[in-house]
Protein backbone atom coordinates (compact mmCIF):
# COMPACT_ATOMS: atom_id res chain seq x y z
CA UNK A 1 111.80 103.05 125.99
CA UNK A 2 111.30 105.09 122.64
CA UNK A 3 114.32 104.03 119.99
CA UNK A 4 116.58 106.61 119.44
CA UNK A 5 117.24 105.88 115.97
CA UNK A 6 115.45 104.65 113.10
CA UNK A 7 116.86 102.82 110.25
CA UNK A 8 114.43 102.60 106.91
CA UNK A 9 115.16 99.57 104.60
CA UNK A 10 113.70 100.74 101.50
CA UNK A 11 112.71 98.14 98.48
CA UNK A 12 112.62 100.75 95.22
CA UNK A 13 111.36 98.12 92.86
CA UNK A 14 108.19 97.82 95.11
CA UNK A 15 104.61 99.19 93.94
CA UNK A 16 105.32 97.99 90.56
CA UNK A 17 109.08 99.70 90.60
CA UNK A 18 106.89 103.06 91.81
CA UNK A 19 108.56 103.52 95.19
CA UNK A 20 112.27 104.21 94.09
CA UNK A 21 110.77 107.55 92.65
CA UNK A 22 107.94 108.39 95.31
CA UNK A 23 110.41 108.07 98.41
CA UNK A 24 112.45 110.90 97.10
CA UNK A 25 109.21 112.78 96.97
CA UNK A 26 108.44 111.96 100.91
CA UNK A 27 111.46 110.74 102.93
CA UNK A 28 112.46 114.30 103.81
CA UNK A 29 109.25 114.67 106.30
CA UNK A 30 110.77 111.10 107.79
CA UNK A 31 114.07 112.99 108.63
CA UNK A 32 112.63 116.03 109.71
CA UNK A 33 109.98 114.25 112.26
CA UNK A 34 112.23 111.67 113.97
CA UNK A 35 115.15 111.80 116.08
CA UNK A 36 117.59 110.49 114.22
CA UNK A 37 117.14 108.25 110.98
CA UNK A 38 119.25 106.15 108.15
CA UNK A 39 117.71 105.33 104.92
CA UNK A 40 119.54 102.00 103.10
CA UNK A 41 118.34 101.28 99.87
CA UNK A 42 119.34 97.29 99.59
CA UNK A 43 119.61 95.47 95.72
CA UNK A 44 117.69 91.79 96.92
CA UNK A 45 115.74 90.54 99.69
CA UNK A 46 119.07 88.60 101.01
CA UNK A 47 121.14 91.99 100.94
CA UNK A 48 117.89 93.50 102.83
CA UNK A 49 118.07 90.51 105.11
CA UNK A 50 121.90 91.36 106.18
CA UNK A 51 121.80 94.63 106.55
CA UNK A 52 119.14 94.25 108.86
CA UNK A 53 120.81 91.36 110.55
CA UNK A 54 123.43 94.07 110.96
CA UNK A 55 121.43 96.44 112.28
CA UNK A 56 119.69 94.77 114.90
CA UNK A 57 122.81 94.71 116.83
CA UNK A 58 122.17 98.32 118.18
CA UNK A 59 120.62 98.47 120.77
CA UNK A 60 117.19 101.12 121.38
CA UNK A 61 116.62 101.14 117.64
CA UNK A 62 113.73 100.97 115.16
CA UNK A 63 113.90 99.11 111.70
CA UNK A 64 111.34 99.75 109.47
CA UNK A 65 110.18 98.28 106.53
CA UNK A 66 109.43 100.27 103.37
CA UNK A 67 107.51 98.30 100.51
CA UNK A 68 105.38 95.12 100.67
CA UNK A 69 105.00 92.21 102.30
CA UNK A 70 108.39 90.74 100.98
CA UNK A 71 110.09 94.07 102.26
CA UNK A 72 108.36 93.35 105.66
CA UNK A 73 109.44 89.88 105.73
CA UNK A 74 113.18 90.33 105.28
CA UNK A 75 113.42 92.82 107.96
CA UNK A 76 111.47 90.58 110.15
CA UNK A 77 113.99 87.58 108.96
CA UNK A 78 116.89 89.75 109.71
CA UNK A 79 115.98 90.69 112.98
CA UNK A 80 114.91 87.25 113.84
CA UNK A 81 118.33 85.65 112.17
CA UNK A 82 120.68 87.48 115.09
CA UNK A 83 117.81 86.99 117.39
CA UNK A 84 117.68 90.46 118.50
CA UNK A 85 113.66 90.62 118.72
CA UNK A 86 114.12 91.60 122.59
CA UNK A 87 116.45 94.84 122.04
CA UNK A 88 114.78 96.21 118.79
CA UNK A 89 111.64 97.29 117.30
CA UNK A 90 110.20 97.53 113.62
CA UNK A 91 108.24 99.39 111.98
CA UNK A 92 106.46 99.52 108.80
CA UNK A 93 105.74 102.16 105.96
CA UNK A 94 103.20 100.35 103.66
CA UNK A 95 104.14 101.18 99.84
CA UNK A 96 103.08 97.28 98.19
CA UNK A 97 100.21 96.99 95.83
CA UNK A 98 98.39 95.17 98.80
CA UNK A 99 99.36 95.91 102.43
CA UNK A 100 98.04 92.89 104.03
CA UNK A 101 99.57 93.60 107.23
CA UNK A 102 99.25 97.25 107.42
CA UNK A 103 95.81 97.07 107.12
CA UNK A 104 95.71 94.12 109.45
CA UNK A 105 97.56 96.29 112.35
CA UNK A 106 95.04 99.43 111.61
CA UNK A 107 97.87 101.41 109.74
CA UNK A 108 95.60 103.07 106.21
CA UNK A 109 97.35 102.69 102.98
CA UNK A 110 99.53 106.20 103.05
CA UNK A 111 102.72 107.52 104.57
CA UNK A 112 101.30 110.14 107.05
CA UNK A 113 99.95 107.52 109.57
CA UNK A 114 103.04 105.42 108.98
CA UNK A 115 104.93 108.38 109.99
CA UNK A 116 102.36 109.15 112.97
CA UNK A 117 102.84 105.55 114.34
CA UNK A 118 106.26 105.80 114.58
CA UNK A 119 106.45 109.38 116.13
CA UNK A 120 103.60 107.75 118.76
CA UNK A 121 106.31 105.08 119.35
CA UNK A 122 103.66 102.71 120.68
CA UNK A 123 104.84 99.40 120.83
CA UNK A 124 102.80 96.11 120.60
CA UNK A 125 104.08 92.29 120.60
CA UNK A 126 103.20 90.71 117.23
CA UNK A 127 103.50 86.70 116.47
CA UNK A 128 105.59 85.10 114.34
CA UNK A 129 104.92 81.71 112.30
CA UNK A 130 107.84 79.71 112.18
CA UNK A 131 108.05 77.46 108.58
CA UNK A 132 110.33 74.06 108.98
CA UNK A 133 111.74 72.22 105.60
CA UNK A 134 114.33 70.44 105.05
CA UNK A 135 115.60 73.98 103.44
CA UNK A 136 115.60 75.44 106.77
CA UNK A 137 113.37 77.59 108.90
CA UNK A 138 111.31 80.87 107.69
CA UNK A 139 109.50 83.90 109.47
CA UNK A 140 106.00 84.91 108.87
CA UNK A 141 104.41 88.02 110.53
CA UNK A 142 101.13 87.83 108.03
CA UNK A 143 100.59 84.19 106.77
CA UNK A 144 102.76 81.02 105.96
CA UNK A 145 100.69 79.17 102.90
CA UNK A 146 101.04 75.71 101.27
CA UNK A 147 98.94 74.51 98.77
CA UNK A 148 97.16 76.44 95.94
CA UNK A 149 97.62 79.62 97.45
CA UNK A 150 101.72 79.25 97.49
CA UNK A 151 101.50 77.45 94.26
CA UNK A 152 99.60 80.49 92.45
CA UNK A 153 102.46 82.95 94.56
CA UNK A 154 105.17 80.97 92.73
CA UNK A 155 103.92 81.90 89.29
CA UNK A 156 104.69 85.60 90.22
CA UNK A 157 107.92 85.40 91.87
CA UNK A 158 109.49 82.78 90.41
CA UNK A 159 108.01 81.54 87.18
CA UNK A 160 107.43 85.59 86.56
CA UNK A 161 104.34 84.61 84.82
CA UNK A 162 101.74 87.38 83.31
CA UNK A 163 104.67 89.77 83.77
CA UNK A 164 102.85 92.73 81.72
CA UNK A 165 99.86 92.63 84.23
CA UNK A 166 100.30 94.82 87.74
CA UNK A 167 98.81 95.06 91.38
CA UNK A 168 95.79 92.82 92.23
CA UNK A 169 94.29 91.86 88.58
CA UNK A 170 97.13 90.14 88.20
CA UNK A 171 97.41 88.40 91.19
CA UNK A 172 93.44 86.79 90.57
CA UNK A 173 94.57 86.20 86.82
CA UNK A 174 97.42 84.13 87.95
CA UNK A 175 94.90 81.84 90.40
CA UNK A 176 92.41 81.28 87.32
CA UNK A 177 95.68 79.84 85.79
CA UNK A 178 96.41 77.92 88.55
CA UNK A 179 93.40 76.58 88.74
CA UNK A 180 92.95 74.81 85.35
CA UNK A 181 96.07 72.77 86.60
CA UNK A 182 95.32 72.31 89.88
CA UNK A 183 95.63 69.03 92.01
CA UNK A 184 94.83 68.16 95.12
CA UNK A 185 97.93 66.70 97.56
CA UNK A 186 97.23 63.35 99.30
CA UNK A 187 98.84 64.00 102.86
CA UNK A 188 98.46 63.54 106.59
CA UNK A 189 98.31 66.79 108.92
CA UNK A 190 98.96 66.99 112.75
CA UNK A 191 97.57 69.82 114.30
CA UNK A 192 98.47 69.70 117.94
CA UNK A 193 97.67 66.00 117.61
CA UNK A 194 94.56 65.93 115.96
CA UNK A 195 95.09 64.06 112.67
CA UNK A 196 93.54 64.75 109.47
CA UNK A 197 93.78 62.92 106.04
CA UNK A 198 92.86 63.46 102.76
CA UNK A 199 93.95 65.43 99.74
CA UNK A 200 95.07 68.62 100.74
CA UNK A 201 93.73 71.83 98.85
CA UNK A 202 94.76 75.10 101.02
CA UNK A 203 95.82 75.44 104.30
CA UNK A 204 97.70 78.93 105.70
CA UNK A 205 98.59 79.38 108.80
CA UNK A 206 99.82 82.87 111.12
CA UNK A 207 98.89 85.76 112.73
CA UNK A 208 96.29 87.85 110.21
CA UNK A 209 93.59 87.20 108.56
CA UNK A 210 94.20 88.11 104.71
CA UNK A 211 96.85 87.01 102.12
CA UNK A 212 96.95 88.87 98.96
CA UNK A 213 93.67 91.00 99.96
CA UNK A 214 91.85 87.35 100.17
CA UNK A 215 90.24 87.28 103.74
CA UNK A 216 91.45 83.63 104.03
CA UNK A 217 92.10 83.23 107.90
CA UNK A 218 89.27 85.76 109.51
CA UNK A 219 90.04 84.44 113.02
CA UNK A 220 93.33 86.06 112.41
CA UNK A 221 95.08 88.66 114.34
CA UNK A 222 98.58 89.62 114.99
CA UNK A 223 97.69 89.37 118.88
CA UNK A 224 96.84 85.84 119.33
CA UNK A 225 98.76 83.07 121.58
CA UNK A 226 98.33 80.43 118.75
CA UNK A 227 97.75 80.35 115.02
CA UNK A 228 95.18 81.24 113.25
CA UNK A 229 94.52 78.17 110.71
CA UNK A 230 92.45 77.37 107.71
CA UNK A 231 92.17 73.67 106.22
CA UNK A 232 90.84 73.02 102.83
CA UNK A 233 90.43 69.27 102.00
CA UNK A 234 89.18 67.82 99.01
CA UNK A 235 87.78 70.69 97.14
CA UNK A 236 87.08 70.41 93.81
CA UNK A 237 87.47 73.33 91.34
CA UNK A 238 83.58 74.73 91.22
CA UNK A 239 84.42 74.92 95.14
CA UNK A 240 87.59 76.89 94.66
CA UNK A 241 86.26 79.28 92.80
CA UNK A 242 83.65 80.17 94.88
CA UNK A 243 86.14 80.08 98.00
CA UNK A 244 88.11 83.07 96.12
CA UNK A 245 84.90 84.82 95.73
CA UNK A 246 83.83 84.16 99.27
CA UNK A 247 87.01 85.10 100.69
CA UNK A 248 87.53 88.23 98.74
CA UNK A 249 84.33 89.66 100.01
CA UNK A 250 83.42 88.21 103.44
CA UNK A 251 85.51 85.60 104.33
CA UNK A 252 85.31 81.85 103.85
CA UNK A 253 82.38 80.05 106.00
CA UNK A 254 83.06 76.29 107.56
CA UNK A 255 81.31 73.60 105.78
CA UNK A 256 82.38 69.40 105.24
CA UNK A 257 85.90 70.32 103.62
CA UNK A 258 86.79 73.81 104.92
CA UNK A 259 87.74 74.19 108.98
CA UNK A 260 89.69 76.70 111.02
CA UNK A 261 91.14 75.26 114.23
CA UNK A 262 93.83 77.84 116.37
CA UNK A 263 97.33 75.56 117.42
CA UNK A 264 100.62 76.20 118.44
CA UNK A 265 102.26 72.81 116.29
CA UNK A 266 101.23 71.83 112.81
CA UNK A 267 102.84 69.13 110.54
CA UNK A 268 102.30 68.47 107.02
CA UNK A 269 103.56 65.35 105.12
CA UNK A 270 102.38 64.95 101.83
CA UNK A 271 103.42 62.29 98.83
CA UNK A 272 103.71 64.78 96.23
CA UNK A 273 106.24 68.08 96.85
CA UNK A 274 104.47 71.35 98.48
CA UNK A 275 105.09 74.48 97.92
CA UNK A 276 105.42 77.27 100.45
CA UNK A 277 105.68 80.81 101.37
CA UNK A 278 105.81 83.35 103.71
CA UNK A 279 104.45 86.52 103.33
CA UNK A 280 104.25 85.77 99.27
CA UNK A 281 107.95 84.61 99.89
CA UNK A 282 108.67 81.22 98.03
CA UNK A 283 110.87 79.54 100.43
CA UNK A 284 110.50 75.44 99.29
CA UNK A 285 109.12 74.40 95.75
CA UNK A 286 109.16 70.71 96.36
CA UNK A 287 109.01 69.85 100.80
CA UNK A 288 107.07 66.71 101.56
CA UNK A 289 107.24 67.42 105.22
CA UNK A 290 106.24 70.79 106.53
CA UNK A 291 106.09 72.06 110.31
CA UNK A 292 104.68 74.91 111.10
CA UNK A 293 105.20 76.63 114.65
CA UNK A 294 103.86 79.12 116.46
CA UNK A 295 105.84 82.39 118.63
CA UNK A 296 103.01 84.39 119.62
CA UNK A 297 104.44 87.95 120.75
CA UNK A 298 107.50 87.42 119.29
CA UNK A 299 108.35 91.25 117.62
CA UNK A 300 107.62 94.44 119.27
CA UNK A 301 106.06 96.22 116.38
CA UNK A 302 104.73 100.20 116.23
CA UNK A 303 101.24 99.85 115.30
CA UNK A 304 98.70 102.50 115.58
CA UNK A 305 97.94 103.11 119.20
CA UNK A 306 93.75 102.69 118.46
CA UNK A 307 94.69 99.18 117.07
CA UNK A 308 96.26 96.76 119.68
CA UNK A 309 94.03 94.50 121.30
């Protein structure tokens, strides 16, 4: 059944504080193409994360997500929270500096097909990656990270490091940082009971290939029954390097200390703290035990009818 209303959730200080001024320019054609539509504006991620909470207790309704990946993720969240996933929808109008997801689902980088997915009303089941701490549990429809990747994320949303630098530069300037302080994590990982040691460099798991434009998890796709994983064990620096140039082009190969494996269960225990995020979300700066769980078809999504597999 096609919802009868949509609800936008829209993050103005997204696109480098951009949006705030270009959805004034746009949402008009929203309201004049859909049946019936709401436009909330919320001040944090948490406030964005009620609302929707809120909101997903209509029934036959579409919540869409306009910004990034951290706009996408709260809805997601909020849906998930009330556990409404089987009586709504969401959607997604991509206006971050990356649009992992969008791109990942076959929606291009501009309102007009955002628009035409959701007048198409064609619905597909996405998975969800579930992230356990000792913090509580998190929601990732693109990628959960621990390791150098969510270590490099917390210089940007946290630490606000390299403020004055925008979009993408900055996000490969803040990884050279990382880098030159980067250690590898002694820990033990269970991945649906096979065990691996050693000193843990990246490992993401979820339902997409790319994080931060990086093509870090190519067997990715929002369709799949498991997760999509990638290990990294043991790599030094020289390594690392080339891994971000690998993965920004092609994708990252197999070799000794790099592996993907697909899994439903993975857990993480570690004798120094992790840190980890979903969907560039920091959501734990110091977890020694991490679990990682898989809901495959978990949130009816409108993606681009071409794009479902």
């Amino acid at each position: 059944m096609n919802p009868k209303k949509f609800i936008f959730f829209i993050n103005p200080v997204a696109r480098d504080g951009k949006l705030g001024r270009q959805w004034q320019k746009v949402e008009h054609h929203f309201v004049d193409e859909l049946p019936e539509t709401e436009f909330l504006m919320p001040t944090s991620a948490a406030q964005c994360r009620e609302k929707v909470a809120d909101a997903a207790r209509e029934d036959n309704v579409c919540l869409v997500a306009v910004g990034g990946e951290g706009t996408m993720n709260a809805v997601a969240n909020g849906i998930l929270d009330v556990r409404r996933e089987g009586h709504v929808c969401m959607g997604l109008v991509p206006f971050g500096n990356v649009n992992d997801y969008a791109m990942n689902i076959g929606m291009h980088r501009n309102w007009q097909h955002a628009l035409a997915a959701l007048k198409a009303c064609h619905i597909a089941q996405v998975g969800v990656t579930e992230l356990v701490t000792l913090k509580g549990s998190f929601y990732s429809l693109n990628l959960a990270d621990v390791g150098f990747g969510a270590a490099t994320a917390k210089q940007h949303s946290v630490d606000r490091q390299l403020s004055w630098l925008k979009g993408q530069f900055k996000y490969n300037m803040l990884a050279l940082k990382m880098l030159l302080k980067w250690h590898n994590i002694p820990c033990r990982i269970d991945i649906d009971g096979e065990i691996v040691t050693g000193e843990l460099s990246i490992l993401l798991a979820g339902f997409s290939p790319t994080l931060g434009a990086f093509k870090l998890v190519p067997h990715g796709t929002p369709y799949l029954k498991e997760m999509a994983i990638t290990v990294g064990i043991n790599l030094k620096k020289l390594e690392m390097v080339n891994l971000m140039q690998q993965s920004k082009h092609r994708g990252i190969k197999e070799d000794e200390h790099i592996f993907y494996r697909s899994g439903k269960h993975v857990l993480i225990e570690t004798e120094s703290p992790l840190v980890c995020e979903v969907d560039g979300e920091i959501v734990d700066t110091a977890a020694y035990k991490v679990e990682l769980i898989a809901h495959p078809g978990r949130i009816r999504f409108l993606v681009p009818e071409e794009k479902e597999n």
